[in-house]
N, C-alpha and C. Protein backbone atom coordinates (compact mmCIF):
# COMPACT_ATOMS: atom_id res chain seq x y z
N UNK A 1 -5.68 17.95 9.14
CA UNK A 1 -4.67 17.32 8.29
C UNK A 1 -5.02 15.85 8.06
N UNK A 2 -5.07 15.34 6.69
CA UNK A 2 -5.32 14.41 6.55
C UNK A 2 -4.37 12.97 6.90
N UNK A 3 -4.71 11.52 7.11
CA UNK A 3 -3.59 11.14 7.92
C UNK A 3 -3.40 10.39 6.51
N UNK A 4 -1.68 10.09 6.13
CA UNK A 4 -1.35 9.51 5.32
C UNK A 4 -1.31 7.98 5.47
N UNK A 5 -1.29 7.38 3.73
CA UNK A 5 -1.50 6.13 3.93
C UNK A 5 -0.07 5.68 4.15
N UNK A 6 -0.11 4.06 4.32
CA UNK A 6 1.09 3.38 4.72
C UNK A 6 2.20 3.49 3.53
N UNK A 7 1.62 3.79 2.20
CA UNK A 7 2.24 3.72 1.02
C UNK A 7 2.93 5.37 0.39
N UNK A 8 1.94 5.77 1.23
CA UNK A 8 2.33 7.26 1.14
C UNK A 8 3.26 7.82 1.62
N UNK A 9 3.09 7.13 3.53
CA UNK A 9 4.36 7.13 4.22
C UNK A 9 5.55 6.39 3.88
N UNK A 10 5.84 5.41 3.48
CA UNK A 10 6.57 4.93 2.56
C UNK A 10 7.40 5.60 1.35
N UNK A 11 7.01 6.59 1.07
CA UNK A 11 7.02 7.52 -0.12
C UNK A 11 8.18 8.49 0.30
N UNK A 12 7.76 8.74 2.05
CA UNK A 12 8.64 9.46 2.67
C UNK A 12 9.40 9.36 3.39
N UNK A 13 9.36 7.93 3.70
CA UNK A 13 10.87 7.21 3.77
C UNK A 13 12.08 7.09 3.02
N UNK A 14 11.49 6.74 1.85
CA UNK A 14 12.21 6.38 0.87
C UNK A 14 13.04 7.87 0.94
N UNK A 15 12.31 9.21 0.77
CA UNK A 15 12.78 10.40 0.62
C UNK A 15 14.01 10.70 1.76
N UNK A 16 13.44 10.18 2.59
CA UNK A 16 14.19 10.33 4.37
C UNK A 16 15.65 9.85 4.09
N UNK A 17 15.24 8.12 3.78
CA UNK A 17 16.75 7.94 3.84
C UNK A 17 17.72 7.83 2.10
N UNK A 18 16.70 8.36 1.40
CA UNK A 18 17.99 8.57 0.51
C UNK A 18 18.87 10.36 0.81
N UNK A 19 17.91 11.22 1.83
CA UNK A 19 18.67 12.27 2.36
C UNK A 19 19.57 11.78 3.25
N UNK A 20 19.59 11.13 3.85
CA UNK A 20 20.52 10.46 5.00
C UNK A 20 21.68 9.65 3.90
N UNK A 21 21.47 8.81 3.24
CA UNK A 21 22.51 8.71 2.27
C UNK A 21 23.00 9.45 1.68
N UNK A 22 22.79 10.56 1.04
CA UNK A 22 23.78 11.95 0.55
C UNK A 22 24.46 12.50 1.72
N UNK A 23 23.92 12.48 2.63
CA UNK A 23 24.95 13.29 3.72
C UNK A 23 25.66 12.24 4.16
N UNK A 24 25.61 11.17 4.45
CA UNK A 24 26.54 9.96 4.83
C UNK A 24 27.55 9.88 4.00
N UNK A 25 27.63 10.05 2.94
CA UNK A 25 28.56 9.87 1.60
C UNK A 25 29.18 10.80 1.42
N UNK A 26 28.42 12.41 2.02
CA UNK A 26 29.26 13.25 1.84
C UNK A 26 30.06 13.68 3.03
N UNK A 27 29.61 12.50 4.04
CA UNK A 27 30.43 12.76 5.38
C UNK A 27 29.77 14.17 6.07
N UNK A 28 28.80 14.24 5.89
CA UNK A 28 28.15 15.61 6.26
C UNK A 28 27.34 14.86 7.69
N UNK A 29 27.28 15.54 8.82
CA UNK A 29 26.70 15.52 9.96
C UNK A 29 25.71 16.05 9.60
N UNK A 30 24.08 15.32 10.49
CA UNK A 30 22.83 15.20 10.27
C UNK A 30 21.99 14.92 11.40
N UNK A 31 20.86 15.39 11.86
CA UNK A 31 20.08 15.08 12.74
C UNK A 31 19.11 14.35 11.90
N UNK A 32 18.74 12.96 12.35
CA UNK A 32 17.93 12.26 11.85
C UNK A 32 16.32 12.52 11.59
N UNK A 33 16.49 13.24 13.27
CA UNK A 33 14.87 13.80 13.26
C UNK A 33 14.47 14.83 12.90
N UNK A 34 15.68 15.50 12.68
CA UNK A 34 15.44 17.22 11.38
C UNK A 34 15.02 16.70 10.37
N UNK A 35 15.68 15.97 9.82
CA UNK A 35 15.65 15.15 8.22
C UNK A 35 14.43 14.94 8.37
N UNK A 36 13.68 14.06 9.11
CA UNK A 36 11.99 13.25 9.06
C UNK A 36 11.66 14.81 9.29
N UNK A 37 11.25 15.81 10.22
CA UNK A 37 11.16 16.77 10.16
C UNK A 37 10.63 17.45 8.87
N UNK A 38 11.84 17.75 8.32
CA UNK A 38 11.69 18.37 7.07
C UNK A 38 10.66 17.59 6.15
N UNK A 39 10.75 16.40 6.25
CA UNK A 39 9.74 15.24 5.09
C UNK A 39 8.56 15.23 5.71
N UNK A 40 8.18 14.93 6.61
CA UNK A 40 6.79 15.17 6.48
C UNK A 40 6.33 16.16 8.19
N UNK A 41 5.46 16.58 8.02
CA UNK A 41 4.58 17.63 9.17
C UNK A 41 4.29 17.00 10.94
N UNK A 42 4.08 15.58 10.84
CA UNK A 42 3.46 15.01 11.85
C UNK A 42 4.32 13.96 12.62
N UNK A 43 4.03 14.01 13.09
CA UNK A 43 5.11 12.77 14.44
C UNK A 43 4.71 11.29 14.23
N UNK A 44 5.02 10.43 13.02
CA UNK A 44 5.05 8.91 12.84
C UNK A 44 5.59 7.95 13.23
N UNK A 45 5.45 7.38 14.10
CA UNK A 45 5.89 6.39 14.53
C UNK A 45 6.40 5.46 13.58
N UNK A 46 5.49 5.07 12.80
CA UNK A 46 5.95 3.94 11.45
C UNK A 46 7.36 4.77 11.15
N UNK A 47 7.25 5.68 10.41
CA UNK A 47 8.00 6.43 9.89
C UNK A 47 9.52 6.23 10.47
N UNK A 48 9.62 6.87 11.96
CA UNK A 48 10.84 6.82 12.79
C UNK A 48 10.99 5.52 12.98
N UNK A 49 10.43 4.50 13.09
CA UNK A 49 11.00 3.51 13.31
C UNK A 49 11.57 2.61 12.09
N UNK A 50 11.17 2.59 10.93
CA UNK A 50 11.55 2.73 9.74
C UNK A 50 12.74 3.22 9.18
N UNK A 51 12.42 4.45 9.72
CA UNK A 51 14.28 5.16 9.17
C UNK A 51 15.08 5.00 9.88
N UNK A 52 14.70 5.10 11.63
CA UNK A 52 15.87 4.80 12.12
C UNK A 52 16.15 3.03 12.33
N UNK A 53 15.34 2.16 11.72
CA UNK A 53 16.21 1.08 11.82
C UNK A 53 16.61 0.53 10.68
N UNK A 54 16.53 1.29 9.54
CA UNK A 54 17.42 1.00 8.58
C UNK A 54 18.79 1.65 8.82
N UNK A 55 19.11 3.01 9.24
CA UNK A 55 20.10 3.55 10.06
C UNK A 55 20.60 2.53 10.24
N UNK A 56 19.94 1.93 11.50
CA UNK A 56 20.80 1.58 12.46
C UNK A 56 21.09 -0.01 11.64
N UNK A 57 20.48 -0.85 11.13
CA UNK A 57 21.07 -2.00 10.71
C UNK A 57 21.65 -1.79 9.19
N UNK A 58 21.89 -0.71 8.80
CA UNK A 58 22.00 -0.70 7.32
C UNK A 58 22.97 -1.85 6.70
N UNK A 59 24.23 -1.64 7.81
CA UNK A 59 25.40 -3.11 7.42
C UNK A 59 24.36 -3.86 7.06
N UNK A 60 23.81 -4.63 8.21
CA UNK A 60 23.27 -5.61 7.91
C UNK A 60 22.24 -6.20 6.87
N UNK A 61 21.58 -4.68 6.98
CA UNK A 61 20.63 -5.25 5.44
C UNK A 61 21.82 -5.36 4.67
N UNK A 62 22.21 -4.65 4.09
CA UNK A 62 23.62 -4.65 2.93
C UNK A 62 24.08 -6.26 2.87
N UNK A 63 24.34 -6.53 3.58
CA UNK A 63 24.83 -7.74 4.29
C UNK A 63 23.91 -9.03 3.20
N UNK A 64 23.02 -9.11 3.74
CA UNK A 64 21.63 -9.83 3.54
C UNK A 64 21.59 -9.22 2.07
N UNK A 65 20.91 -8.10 1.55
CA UNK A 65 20.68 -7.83 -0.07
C UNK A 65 22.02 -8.37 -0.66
N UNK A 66 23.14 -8.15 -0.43
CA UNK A 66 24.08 -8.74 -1.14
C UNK A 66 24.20 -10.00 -1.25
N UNK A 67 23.88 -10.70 -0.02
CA UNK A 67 23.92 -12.45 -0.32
C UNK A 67 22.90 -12.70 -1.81
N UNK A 68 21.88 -11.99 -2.07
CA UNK A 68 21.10 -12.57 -2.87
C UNK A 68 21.04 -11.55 -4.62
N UNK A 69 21.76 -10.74 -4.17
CA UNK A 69 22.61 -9.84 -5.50
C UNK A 69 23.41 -10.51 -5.75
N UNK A 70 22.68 -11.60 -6.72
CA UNK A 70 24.37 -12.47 -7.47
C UNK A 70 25.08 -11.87 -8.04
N UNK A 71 26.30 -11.70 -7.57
CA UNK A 71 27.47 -11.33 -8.83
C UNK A 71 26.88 -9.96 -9.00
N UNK A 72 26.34 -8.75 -8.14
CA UNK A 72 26.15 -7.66 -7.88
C UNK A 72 26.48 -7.07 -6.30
N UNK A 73 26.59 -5.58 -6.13
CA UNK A 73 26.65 -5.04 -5.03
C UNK A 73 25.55 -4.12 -4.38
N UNK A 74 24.55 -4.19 -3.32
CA UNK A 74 23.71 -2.63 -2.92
C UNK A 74 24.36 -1.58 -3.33
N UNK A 75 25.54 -1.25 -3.32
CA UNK A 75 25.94 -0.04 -3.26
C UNK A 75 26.17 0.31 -4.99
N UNK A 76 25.85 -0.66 -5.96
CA UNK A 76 26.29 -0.68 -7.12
C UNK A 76 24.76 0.30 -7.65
N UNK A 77 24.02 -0.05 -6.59
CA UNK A 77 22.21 0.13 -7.46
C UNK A 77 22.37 1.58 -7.32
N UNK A 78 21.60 1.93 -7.51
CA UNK A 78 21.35 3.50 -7.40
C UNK A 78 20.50 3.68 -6.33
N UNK A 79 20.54 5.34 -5.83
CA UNK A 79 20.33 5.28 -4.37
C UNK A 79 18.83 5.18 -3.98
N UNK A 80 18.33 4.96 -4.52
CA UNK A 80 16.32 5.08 -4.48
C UNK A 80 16.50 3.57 -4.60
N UNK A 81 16.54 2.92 -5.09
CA UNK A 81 16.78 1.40 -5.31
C UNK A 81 17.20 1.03 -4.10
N UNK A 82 18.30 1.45 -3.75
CA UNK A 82 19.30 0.75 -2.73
C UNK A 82 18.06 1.11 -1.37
N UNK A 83 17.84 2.36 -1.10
CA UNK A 83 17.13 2.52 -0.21
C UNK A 83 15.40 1.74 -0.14
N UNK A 84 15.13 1.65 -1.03
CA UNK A 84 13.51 0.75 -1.56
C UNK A 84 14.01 -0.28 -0.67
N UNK A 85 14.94 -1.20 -1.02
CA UNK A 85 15.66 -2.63 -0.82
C UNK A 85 15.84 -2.56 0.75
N UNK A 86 16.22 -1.87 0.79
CA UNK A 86 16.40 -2.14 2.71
C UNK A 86 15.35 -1.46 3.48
N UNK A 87 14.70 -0.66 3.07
CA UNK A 87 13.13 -0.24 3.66
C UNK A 87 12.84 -2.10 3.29
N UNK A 88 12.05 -2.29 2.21
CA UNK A 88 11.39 -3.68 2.55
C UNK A 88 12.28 -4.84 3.26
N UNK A 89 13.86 -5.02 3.10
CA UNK A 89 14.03 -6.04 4.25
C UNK A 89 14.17 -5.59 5.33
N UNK A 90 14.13 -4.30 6.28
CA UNK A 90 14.21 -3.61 7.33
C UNK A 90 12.75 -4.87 7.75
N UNK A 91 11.51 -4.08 6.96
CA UNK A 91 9.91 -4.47 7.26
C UNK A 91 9.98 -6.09 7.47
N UNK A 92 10.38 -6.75 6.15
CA UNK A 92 10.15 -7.99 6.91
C UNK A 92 11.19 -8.61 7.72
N UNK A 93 12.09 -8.02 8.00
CA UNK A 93 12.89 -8.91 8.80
C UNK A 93 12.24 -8.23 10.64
N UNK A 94 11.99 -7.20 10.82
CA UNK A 94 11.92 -6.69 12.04
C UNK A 94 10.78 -6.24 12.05
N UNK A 95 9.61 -5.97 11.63
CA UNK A 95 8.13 -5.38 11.57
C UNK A 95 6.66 -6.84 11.20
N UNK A 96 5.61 -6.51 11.53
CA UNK A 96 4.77 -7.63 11.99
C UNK A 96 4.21 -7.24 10.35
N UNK A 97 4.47 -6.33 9.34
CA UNK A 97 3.63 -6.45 7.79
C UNK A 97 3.80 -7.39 7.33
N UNK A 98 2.81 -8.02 6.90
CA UNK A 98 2.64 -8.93 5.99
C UNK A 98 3.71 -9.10 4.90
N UNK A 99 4.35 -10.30 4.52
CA UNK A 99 5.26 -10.32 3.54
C UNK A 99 4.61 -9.87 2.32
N UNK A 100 3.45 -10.35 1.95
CA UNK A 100 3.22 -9.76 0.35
C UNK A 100 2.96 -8.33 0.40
N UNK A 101 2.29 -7.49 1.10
CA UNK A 101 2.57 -6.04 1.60
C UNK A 101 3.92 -5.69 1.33
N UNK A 102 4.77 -6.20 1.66
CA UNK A 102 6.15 -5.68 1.78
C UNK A 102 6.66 -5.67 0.51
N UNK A 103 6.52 -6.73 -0.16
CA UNK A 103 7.30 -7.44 -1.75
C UNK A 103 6.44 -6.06 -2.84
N UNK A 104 4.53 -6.12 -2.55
CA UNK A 104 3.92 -5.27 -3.41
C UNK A 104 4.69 -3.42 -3.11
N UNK A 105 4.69 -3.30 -2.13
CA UNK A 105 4.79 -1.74 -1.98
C UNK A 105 6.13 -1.32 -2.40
N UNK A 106 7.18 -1.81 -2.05
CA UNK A 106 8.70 -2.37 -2.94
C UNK A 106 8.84 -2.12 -4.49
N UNK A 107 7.77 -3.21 -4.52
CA UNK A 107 7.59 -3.32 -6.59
C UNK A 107 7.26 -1.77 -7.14
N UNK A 108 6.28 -0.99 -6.22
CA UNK A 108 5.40 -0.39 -6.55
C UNK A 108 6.34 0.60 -6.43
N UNK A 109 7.45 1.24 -5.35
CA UNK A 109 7.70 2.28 -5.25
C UNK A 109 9.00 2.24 -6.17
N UNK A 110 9.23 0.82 -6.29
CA UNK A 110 10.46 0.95 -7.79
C UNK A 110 10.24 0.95 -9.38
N UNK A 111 8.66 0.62 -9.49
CA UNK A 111 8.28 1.16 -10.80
C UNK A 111 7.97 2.39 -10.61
N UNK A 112 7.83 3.02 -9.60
CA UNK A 112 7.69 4.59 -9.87
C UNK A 112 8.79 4.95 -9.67
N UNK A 113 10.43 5.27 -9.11
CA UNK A 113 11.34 5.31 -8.40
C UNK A 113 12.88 5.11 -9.62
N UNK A 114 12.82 3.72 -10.11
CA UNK A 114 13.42 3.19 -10.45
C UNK A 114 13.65 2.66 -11.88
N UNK A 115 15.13 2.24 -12.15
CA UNK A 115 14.30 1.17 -13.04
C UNK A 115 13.73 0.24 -13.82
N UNK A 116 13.44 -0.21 -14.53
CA UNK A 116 12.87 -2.05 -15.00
C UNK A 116 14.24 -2.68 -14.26
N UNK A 117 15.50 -2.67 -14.32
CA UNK A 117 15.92 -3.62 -14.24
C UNK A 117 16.32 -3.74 -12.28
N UNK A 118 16.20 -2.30 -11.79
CA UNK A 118 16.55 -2.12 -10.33
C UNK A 118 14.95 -2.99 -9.62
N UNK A 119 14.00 -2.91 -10.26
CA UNK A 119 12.73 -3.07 -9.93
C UNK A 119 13.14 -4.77 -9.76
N UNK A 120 13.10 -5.64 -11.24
CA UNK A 120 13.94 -6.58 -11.14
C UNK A 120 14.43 -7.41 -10.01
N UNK A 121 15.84 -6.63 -9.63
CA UNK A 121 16.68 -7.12 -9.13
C UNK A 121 15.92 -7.15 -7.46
N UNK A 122 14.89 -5.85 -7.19
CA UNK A 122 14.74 -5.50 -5.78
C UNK A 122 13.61 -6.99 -5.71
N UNK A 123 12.94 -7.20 -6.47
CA UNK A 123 11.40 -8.40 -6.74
C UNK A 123 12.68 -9.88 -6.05
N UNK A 124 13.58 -9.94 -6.81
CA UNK A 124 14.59 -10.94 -6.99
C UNK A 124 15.24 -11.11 -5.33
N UNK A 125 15.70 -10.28 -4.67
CA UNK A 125 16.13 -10.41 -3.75
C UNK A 125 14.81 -10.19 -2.55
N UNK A 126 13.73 -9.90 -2.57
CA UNK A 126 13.10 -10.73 -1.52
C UNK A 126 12.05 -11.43 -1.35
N UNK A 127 12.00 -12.31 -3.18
CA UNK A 127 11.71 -13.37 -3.37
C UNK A 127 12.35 -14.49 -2.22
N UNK A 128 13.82 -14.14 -2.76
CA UNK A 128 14.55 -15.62 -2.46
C UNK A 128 14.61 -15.32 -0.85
N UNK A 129 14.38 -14.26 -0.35
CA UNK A 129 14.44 -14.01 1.03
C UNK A 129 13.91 -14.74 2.17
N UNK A 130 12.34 -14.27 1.83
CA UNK A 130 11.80 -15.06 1.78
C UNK A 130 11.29 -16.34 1.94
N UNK A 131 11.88 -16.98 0.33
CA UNK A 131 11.92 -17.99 0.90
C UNK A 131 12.99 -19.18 1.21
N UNK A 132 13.88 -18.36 1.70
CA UNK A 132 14.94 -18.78 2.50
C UNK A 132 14.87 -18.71 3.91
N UNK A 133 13.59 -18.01 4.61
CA UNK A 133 13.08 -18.05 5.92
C UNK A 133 11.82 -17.94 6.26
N UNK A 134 11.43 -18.93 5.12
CA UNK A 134 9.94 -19.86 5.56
C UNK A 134 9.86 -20.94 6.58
């Protein structure tokens, strides 16, 4: 089995927790690690730690993307968006990737994902992130 790239895995995050957001919304009970399970074949570390700490801080990203969503809400974006957005501030606020890694793979999975203006808004908020904690 071939091992996937970081962008690839990424791909299946994004998938991970916008399943974890439909069942959250629908109030539906979920095993986290069924969910990764089901998305991809192999035991990732990146991966689990990824989904489950957007899980687990989601307030808080929310928190943070909203300070810099002027006169907008996370929960307003749509759910591939919303989830893109807190995968990359999950990464740079708590993971050793490189910030421009984080900002490019973001851009990248919301021009495929998303769009022009969610892409936008996601570039926009961790621009100023950023560099508000340089």
């Amino acid at each position: 089995m071939k091992q996937l790239t970081r962008s690839e895995l990424r791909v299946k995050i994004m998938t991970i927790l916008y399943q974890l957001d439909i069942y959250k919304q629908s109030k539906l009970d979920c095993d986290v690690d069924e969910v990764i399970k089901e998305n991809i074949e192999i035991d990732n570390e990146f991966v689990k730690e990824v989904v489950y700490g957007v899980n687990t801080h989601c307030d808080s990203l929310d928190e943070i993307a909203n300070k810099y969503l002027e006169e907008w809400d996370i929960k307003r974006l749509e759910r591939t968006g919303a989830n893109i957005l807190r995968m990359a501030l999950y990464e740079l606020i708590y993971t050793e990737t490189p910030k421009i890694v984080v900002i490019n793979e973001a851009i990248e999975l919301a021009k495929k994902y998303s769009d022009d203006a969610v892409r936008k808004m996601i570039n926009a908020v961790l621009d100023k992130y950023i560099k508000d904690h340089e």
